[in-house]
PDB file of N, CA and C in Angstrom:
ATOM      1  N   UNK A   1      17.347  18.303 -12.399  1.00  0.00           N
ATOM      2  CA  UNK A   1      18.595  18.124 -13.104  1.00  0.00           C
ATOM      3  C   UNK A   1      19.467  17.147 -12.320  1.00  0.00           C
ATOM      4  N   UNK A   2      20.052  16.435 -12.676  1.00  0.00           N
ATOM      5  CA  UNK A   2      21.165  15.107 -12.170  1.00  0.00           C
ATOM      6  C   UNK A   2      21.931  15.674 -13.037  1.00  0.00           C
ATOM      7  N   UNK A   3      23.370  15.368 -11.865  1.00  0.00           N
ATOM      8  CA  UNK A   3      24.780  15.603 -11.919  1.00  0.00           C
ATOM      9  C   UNK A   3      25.073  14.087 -11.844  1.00  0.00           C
ATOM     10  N   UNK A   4      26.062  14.102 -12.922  1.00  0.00           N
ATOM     11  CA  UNK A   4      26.631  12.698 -13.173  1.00  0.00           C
ATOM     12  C   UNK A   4      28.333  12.479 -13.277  1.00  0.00           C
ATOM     13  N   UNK A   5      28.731  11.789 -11.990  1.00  0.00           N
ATOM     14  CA  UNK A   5      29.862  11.965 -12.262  1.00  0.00           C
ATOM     15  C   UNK A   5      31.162  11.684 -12.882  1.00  0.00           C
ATOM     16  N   UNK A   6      31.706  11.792 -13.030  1.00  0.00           N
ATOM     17  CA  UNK A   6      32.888  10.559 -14.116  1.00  0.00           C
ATOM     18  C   UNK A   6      33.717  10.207 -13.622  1.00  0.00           C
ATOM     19  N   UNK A   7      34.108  10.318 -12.197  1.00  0.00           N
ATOM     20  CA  UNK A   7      34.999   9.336 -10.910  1.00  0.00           C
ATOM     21  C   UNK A   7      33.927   8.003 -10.814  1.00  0.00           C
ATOM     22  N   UNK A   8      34.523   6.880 -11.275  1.00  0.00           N
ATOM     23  CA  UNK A   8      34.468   5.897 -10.522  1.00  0.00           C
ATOM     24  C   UNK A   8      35.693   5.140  -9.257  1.00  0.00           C
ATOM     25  N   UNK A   9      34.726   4.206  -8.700  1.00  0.00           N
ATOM     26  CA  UNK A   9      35.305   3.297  -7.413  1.00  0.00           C
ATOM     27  C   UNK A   9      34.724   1.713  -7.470  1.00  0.00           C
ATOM     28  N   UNK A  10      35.680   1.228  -7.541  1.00  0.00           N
ATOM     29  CA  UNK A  10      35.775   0.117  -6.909  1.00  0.00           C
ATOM     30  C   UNK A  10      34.486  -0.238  -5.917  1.00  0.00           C
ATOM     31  N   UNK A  11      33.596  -1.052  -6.527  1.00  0.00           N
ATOM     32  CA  UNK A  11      32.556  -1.964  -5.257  1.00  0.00           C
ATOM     33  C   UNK A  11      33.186  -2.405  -4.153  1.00  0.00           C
ATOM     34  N   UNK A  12      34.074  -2.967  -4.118  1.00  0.00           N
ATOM     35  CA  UNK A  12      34.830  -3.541  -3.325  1.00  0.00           C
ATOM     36  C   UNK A  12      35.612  -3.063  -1.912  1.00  0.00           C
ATOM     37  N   UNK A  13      36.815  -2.496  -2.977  1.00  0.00           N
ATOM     38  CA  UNK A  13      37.750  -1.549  -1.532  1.00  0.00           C
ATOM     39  C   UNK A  13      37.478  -0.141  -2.201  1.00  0.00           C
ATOM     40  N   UNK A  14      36.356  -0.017  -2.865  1.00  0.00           N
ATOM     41  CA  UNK A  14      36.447   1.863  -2.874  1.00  0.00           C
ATOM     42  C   UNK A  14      37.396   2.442  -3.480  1.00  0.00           C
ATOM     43  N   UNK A  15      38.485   2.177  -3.861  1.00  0.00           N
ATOM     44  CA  UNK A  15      39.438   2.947  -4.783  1.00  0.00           C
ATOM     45  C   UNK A  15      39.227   3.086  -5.835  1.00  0.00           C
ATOM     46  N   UNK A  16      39.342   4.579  -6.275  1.00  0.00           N
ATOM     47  CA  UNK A  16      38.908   5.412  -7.495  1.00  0.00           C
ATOM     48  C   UNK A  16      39.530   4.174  -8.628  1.00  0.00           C
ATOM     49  N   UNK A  17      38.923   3.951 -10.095  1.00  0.00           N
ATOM     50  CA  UNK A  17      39.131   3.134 -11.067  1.00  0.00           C
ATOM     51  C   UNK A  17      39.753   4.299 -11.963  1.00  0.00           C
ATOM     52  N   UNK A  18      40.879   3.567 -12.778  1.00  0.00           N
ATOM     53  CA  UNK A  18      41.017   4.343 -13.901  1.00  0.00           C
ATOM     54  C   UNK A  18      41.196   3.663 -15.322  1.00  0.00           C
ATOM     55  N   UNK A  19      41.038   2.361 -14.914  1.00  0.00           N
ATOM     56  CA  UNK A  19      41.056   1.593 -15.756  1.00  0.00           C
ATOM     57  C   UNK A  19      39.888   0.882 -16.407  1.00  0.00           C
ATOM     58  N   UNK A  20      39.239   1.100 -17.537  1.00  0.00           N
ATOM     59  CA  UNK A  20      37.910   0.402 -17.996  1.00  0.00           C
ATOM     60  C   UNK A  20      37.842  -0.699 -18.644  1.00  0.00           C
ATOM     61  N   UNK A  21      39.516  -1.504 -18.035  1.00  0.00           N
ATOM     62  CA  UNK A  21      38.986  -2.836 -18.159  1.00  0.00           C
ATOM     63  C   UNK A  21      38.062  -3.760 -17.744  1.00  0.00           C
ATOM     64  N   UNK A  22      37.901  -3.316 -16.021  1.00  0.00           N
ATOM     65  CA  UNK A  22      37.486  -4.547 -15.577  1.00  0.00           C
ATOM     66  C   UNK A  22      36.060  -3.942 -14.765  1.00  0.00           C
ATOM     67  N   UNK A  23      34.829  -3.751 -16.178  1.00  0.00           N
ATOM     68  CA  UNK A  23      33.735  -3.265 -15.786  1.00  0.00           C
ATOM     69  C   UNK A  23      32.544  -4.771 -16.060  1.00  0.00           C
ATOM     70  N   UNK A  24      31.962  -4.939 -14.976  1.00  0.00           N
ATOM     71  CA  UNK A  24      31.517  -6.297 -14.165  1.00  0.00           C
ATOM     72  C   UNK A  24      29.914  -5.444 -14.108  1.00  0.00           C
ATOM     73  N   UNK A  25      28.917  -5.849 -15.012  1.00  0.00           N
ATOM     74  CA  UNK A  25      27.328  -5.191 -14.662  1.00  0.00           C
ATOM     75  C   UNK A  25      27.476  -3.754 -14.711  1.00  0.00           C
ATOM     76  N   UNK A  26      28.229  -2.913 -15.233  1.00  0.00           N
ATOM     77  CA  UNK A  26      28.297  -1.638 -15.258  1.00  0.00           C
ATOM     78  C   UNK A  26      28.898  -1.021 -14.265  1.00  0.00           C
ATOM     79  N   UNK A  27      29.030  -2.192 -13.397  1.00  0.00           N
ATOM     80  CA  UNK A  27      30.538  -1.371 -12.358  1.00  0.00           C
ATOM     81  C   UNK A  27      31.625  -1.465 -12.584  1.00  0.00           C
ATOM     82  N   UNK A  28      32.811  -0.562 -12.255  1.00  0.00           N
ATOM     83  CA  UNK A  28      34.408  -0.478 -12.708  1.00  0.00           C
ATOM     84  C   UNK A  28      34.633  -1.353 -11.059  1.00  0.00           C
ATOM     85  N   UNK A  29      35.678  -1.999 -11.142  1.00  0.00           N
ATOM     86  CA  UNK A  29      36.484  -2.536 -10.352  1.00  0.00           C
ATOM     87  C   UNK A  29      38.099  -2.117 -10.727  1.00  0.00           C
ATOM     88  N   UNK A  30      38.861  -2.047  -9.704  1.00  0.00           N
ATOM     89  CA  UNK A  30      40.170  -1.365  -9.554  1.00  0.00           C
ATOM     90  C   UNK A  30      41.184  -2.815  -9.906  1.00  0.00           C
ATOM     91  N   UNK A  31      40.637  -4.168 -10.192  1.00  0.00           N
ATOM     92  CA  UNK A  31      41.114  -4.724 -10.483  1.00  0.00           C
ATOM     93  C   UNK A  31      40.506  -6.396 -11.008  1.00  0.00           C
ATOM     94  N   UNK A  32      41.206  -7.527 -11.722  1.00  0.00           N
ATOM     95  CA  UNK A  32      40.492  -8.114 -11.979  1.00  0.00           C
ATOM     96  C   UNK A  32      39.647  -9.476 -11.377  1.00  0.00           C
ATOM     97  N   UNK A  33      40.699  -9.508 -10.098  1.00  0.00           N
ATOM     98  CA  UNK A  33      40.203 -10.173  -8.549  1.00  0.00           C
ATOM     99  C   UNK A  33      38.722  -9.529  -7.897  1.00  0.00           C
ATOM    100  N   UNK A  34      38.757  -8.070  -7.644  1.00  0.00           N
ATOM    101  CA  UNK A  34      37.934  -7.865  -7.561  1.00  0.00           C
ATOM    102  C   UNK A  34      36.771  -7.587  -8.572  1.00  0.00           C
ATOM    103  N   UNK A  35      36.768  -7.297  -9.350  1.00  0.00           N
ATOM    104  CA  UNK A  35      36.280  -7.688 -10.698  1.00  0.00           C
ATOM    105  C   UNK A  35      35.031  -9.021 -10.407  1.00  0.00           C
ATOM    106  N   UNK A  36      36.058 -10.121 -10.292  1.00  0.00           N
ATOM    107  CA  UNK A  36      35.347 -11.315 -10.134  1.00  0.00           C
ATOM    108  C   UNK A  36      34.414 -11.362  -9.076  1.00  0.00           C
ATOM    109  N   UNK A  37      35.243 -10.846  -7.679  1.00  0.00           N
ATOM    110  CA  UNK A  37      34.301 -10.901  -6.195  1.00  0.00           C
ATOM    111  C   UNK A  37      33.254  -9.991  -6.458  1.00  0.00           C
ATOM    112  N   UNK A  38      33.020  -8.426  -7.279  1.00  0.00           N
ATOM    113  CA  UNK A  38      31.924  -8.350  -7.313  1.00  0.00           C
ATOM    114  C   UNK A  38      30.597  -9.018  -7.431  1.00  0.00           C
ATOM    115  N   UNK A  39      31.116  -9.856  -9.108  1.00  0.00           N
ATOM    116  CA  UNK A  39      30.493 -11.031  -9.789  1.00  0.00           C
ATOM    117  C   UNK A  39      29.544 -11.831  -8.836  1.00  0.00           C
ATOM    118  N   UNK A  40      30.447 -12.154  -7.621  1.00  0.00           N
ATOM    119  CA  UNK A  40      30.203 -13.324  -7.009  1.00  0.00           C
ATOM    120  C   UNK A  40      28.887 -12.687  -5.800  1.00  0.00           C
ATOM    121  N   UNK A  41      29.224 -11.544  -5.639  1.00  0.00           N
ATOM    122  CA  UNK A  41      28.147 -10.969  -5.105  1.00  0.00           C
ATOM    123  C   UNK A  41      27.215 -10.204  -5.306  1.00  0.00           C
ATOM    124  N   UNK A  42      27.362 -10.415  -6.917  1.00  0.00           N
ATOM    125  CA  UNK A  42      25.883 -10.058  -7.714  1.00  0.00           C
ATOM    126  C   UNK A  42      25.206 -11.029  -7.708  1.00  0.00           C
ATOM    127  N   UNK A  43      25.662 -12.778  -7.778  1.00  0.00           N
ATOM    128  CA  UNK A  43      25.133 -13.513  -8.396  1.00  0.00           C
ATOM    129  C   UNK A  43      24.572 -14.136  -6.913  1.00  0.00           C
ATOM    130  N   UNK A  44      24.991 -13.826  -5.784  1.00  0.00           N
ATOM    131  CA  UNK A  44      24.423 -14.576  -4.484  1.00  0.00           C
ATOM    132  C   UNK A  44      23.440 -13.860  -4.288  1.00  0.00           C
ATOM    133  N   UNK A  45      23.739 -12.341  -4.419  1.00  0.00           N
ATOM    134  CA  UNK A  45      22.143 -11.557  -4.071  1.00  0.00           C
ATOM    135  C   UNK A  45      20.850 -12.102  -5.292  1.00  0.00           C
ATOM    136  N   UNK A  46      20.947 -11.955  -6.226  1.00  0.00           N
ATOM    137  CA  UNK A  46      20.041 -12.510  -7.027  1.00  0.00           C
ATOM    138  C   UNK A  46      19.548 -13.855  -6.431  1.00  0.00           C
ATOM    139  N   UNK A  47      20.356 -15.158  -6.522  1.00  0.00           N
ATOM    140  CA  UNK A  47      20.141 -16.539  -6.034  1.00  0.00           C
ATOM    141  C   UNK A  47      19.345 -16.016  -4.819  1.00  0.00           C
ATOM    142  N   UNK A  48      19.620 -15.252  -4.067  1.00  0.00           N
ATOM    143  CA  UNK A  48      19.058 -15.172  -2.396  1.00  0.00           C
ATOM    144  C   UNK A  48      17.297 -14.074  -3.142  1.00  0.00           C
ATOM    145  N   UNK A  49      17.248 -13.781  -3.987  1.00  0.00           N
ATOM    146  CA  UNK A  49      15.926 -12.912  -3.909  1.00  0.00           C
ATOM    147  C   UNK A  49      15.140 -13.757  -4.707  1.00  0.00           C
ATOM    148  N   UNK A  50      16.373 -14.865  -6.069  1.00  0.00           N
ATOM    149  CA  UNK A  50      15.110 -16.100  -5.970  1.00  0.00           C
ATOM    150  C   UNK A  50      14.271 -16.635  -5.363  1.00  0.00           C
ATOM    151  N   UNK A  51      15.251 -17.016  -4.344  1.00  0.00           N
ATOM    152  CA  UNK A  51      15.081 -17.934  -3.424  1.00  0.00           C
ATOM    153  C   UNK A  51      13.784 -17.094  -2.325  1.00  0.00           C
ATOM    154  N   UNK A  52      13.774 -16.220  -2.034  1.00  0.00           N
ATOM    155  CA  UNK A  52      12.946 -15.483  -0.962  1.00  0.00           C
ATOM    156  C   UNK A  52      11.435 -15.615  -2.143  1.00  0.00           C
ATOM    157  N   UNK A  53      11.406 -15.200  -3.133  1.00  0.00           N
ATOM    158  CA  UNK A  53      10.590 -15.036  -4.139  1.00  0.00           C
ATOM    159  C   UNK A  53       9.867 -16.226  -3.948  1.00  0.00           C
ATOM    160  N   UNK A  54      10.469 -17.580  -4.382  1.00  0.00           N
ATOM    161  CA  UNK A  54      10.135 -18.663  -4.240  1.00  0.00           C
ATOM    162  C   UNK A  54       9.336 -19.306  -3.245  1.00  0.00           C
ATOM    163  N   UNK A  55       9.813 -18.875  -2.242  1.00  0.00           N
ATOM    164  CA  UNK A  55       9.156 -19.413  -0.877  1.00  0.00           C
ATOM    165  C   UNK A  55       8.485 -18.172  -0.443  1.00  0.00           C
ATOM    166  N   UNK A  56       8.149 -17.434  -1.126  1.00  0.00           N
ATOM    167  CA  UNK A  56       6.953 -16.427  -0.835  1.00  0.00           C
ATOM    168  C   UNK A  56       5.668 -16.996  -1.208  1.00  0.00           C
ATOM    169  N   UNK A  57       6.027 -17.277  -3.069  1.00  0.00           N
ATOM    170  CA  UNK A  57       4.999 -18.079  -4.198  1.00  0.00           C
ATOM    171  C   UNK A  57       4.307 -19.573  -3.260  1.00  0.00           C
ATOM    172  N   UNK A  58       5.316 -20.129  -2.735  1.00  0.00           N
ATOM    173  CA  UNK A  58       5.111 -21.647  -2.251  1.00  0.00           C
ATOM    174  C   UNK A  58       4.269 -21.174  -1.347  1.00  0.00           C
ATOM    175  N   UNK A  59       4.144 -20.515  -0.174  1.00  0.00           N
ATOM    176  CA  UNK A  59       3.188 -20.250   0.870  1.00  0.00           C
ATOM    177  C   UNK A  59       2.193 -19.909   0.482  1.00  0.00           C
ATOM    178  N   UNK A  60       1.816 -19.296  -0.777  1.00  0.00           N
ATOM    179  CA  UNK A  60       0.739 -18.786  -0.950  1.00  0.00           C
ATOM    180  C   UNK A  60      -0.732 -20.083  -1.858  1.00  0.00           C
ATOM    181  N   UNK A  61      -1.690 -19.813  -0.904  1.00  0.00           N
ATOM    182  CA  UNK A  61      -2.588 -21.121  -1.615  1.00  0.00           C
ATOM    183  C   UNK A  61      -3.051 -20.966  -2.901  1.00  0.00           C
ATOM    184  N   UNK A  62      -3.017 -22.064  -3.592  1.00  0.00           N
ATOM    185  CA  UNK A  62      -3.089 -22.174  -4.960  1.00  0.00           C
ATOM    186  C   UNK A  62      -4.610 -21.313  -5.162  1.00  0.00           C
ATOM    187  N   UNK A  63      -4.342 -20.473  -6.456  1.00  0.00           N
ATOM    188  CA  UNK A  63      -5.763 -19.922  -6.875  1.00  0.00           C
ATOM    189  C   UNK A  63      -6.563 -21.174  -7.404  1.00  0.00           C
ATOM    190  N   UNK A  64      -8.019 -20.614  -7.393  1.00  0.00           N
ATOM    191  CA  UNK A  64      -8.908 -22.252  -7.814  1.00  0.00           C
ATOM    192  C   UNK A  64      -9.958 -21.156  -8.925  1.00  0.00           C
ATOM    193  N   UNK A  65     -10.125 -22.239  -9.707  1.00  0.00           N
ATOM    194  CA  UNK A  65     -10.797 -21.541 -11.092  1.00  0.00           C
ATOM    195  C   UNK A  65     -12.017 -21.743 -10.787  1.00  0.00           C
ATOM    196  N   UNK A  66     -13.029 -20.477 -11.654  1.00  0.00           N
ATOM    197  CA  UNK A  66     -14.255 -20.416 -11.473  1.00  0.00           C
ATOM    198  C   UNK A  66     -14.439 -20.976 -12.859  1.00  0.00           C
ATOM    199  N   UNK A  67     -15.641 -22.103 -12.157  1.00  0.00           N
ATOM    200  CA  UNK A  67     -16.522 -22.567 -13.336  1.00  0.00           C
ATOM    201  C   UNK A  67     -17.746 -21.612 -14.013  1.00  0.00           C
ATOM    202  N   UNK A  68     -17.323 -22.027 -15.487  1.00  0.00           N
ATOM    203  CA  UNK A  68     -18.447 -20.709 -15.890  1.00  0.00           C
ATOM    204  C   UNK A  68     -19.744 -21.195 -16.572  1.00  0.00           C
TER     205      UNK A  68
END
Protein backbone atom coordinates (compact mmCIF):
# COMPACT_ATOMS: atom_id res chain seq x y z
CA UNK A 1 0.00 0.00 0.00
CA UNK A 2 1.49 3.70 -0.81
CA UNK A 3 0.58 6.66 1.14
CA UNK A 4 0.33 9.64 -0.98
CA UNK A 5 0.62 12.85 0.20
CA UNK A 6 -1.11 16.15 -0.61
CA UNK A 7 1.66 18.64 0.93
CA UNK A 8 3.65 19.80 -1.71
CA UNK A 9 7.27 21.81 -1.78
CA UNK A 10 8.99 23.72 -3.76
CA UNK A 11 12.15 21.89 -5.79
CA UNK A 12 13.94 24.66 -5.10
CA UNK A 13 13.86 26.33 -1.51
CA UNK A 14 11.52 23.56 -0.10
CA UNK A 15 8.65 25.66 0.94
CA UNK A 16 5.35 23.99 1.23
CA UNK A 17 3.23 25.20 -2.25
CA UNK A 18 -0.21 26.25 -2.02
CA UNK A 19 -0.60 27.55 -5.05
CA UNK A 20 -1.21 25.30 -8.35
CA UNK A 21 -0.18 27.77 -10.47
CA UNK A 22 3.18 27.29 -11.06
CA UNK A 23 3.37 23.37 -11.68
CA UNK A 24 6.67 22.86 -14.05
CA UNK A 25 6.80 18.64 -15.12
CA UNK A 26 4.47 17.82 -12.33
CA UNK A 27 6.28 19.71 -9.75
CA UNK A 28 4.61 22.70 -7.71
CA UNK A 29 7.03 25.54 -7.26
CA UNK A 30 6.27 28.26 -4.49
CA UNK A 31 6.72 30.65 -7.16
CA UNK A 32 7.10 31.67 -10.75
CA UNK A 33 11.03 32.44 -10.69
CA UNK A 34 11.43 29.37 -9.33
CA UNK A 35 9.07 27.78 -11.45
CA UNK A 36 11.40 28.67 -14.30
CA UNK A 37 14.87 27.61 -12.39
CA UNK A 38 13.37 24.30 -11.96
CA UNK A 39 12.79 24.25 -15.83
CA UNK A 40 16.27 25.12 -16.28
CA UNK A 41 17.38 22.23 -14.33
CA UNK A 42 15.30 19.76 -15.87
CA UNK A 43 16.44 20.71 -19.15
CA UNK A 44 20.45 20.65 -18.25
CA UNK A 45 20.04 17.22 -16.64
CA UNK A 46 18.45 15.77 -19.71
CA UNK A 47 21.07 17.77 -22.24
CA UNK A 48 23.86 16.23 -19.77
CA UNK A 49 22.35 12.37 -20.06
CA UNK A 50 22.19 13.12 -23.87
CA UNK A 51 25.21 14.00 -23.98
CA UNK A 52 26.77 11.00 -21.70
CA UNK A 53 24.44 8.66 -23.92
CA UNK A 54 26.07 9.96 -26.92
CA UNK A 55 29.54 9.50 -26.16
CA UNK A 56 28.81 6.16 -24.74
CA UNK A 57 27.14 5.15 -28.49
CA UNK A 58 30.37 6.96 -30.17
CA UNK A 59 32.92 4.66 -28.28
CA UNK A 60 31.32 1.78 -29.06
CA UNK A 61 32.62 -0.07 -32.51
CA UNK A 62 30.34 -0.07 -35.22
CA UNK A 63 28.36 -3.52 -35.53
CA UNK A 64 29.38 -5.22 -39.04
CA UNK A 65 26.72 -7.27 -40.92
CA UNK A 66 26.77 -10.86 -41.63
CA UNK A 67 26.69 -11.88 -45.12
CA UNK A 68 24.15 -14.49 -45.77
Amino acid sequence: MTVQTTEKYCPICGKPVTDPTYNRFGEFACSDGHAEEYVKEVRAQKVQAHAANRAVQEERPPRQMRGG
